[in-house]
Protein backbone atom coordinates (compact mmCIF):
# COMPACT_ATOMS: atom_id res chain seq x y z
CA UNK A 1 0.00 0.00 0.00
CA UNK A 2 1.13 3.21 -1.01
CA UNK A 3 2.07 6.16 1.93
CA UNK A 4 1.71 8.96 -0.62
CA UNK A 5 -1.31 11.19 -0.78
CA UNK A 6 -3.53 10.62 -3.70
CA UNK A 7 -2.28 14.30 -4.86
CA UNK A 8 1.16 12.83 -5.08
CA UNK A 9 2.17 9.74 -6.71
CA UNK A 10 4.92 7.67 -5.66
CA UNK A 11 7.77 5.98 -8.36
CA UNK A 12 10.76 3.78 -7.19
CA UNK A 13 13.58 3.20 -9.14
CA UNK A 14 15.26 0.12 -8.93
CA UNK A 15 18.48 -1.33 -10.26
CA UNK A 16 21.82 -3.44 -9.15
CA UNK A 17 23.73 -1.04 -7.46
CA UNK A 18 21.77 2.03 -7.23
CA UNK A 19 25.04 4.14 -8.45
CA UNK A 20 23.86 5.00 -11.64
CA UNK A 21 20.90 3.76 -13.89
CA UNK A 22 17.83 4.31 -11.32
CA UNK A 23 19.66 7.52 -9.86
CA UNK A 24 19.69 8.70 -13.24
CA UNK A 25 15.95 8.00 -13.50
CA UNK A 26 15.19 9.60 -10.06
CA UNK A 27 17.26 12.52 -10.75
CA UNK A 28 15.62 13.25 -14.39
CA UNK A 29 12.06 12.67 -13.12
CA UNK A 30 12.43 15.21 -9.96
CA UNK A 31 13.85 17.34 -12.76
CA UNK A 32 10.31 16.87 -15.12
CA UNK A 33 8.11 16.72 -12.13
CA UNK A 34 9.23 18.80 -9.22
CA UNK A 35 7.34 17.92 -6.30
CA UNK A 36 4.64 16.72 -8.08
CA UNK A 37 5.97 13.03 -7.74
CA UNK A 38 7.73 11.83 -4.57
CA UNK A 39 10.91 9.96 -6.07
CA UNK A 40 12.82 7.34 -4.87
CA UNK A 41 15.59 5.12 -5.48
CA UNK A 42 17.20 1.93 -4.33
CA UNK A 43 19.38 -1.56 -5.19
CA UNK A 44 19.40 -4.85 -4.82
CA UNK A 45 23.65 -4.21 -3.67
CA UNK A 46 24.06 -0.81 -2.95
CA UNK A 47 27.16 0.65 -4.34
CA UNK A 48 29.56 2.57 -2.09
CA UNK A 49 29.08 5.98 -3.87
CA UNK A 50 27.13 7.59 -7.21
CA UNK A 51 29.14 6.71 -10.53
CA UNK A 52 30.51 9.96 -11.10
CA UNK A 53 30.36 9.42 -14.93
CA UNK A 54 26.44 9.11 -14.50
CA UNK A 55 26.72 12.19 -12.24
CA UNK A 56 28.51 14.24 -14.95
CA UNK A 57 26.31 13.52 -17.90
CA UNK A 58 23.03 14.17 -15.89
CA UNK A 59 24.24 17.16 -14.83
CA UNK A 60 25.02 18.26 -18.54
CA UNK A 61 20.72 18.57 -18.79
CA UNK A 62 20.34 20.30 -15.58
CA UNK A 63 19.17 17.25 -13.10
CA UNK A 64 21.35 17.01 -10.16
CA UNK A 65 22.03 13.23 -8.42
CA UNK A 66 25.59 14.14 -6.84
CA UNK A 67 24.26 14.48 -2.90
CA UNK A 68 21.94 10.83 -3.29
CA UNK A 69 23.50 8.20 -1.44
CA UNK A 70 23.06 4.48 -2.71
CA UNK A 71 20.01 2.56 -0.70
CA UNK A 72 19.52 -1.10 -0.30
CA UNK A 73 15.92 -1.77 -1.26
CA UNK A 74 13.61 -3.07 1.26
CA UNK A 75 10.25 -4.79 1.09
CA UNK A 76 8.90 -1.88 2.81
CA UNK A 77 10.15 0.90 0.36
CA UNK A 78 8.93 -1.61 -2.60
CA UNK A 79 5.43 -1.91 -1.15
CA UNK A 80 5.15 2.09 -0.12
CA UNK A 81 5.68 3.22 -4.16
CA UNK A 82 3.14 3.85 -6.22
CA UNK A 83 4.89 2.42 -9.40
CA UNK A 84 8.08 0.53 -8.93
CA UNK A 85 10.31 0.76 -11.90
CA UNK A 86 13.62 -1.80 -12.59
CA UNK A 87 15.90 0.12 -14.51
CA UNK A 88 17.68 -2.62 -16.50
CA UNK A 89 18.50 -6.46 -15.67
CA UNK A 90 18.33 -6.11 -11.79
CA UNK A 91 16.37 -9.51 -10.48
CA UNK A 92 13.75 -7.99 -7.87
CA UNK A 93 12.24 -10.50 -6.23
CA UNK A 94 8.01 -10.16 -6.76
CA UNK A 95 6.22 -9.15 -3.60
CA UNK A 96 2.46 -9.71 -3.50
CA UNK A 97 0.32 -6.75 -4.42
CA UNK A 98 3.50 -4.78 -5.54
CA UNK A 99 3.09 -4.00 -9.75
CA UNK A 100 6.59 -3.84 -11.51
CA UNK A 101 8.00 -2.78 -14.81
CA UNK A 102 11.06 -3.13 -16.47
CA UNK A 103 12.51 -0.84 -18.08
CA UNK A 104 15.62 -2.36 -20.44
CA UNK A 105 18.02 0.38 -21.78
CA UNK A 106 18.95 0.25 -25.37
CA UNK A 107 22.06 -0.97 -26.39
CA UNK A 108 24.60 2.30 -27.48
CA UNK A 109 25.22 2.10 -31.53
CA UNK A 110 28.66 0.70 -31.89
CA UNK A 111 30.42 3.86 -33.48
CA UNK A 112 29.53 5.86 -29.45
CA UNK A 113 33.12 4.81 -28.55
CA UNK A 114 33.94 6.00 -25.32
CA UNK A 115 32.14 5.79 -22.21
CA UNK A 116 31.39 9.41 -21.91
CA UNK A 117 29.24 8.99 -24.94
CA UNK A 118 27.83 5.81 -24.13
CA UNK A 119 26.71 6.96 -20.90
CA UNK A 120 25.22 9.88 -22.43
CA UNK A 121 23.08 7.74 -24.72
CA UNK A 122 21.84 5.97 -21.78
CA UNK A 123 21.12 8.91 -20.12
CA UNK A 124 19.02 10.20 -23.33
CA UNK A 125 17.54 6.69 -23.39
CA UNK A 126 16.66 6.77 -19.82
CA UNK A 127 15.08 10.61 -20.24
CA UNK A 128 12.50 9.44 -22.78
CA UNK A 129 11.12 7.12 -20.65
CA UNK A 130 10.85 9.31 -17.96
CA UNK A 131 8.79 11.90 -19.98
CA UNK A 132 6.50 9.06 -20.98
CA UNK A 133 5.79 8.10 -17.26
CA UNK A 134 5.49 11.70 -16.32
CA UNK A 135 2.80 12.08 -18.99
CA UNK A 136 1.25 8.76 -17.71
CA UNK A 137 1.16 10.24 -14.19
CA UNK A 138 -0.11 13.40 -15.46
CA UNK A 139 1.63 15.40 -13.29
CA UNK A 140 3.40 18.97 -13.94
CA UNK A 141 6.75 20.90 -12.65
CA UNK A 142 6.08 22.05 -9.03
């Protein structure tokens, strides 16, 4: 059961180490919706600090994720979100009464050669989505 108000929808991201793919979802959906949304994030092993590459390219569209801190994800944060997203191939077990969706990014074309770009087309990837579940949510920059 969800501990949002109906005004305010709940979305957790979820991924392996919550350093970089669902931070970069949290961070780009706070961006679209503001306060509209309440946004969290968390991972199945919690990485020791933010991937600083995933940081970087975020930043380059105006989202911020530097000051999140990697969280384990618990049953309880899984069962308090409105929508629980897995960003990528992180295996979340299935709780009862808790709705999940997957969210696989593309594969970067070949000739993105270095990691900066590569991360930057997962970024863009990532942001697309992100509009489309804002839309779905129908909710608006705070």
């Amino acid at each position: 059961m969800s501990t949002s108000s109906p005004q305010t929808p709940s979305v957790l991201f979820v991924c392996n180490t919550n350093g970089g793919k669902s931070q970069i979802a949290a961070a780009l959906l706070r961006q679209a919706a503001g306060d509209s949304i309440a946004v969290k994030s968390a991972g199945l092993i919690p990485a020791h600090h933010i991937n600083e590459l995933a940081a970087s390219v975020v930043e380059e569209v105006g989202a911020d994720m530097r000051a999140e801190v990697p969280t384990a994800l618990t049953e309880e944060v899984l069962r308090a979100a409105d929508r629980v997203v897995i960003v990528g191939e992180a295996q979340v077990p299935g709780l009862e009464g808790v709705v999940m969706e997957r969210w696989v990014p593309a594969e970067a074309p070949a000739e993105l050669s270095t990691e900066r770009e590569r991360m930057e087309f997962l970024r863009d990837d990532i942001a697309a989505r992100v509009a489309m579940l804002n839309d779905d949510l129908g909710t608006t920059s705070g």
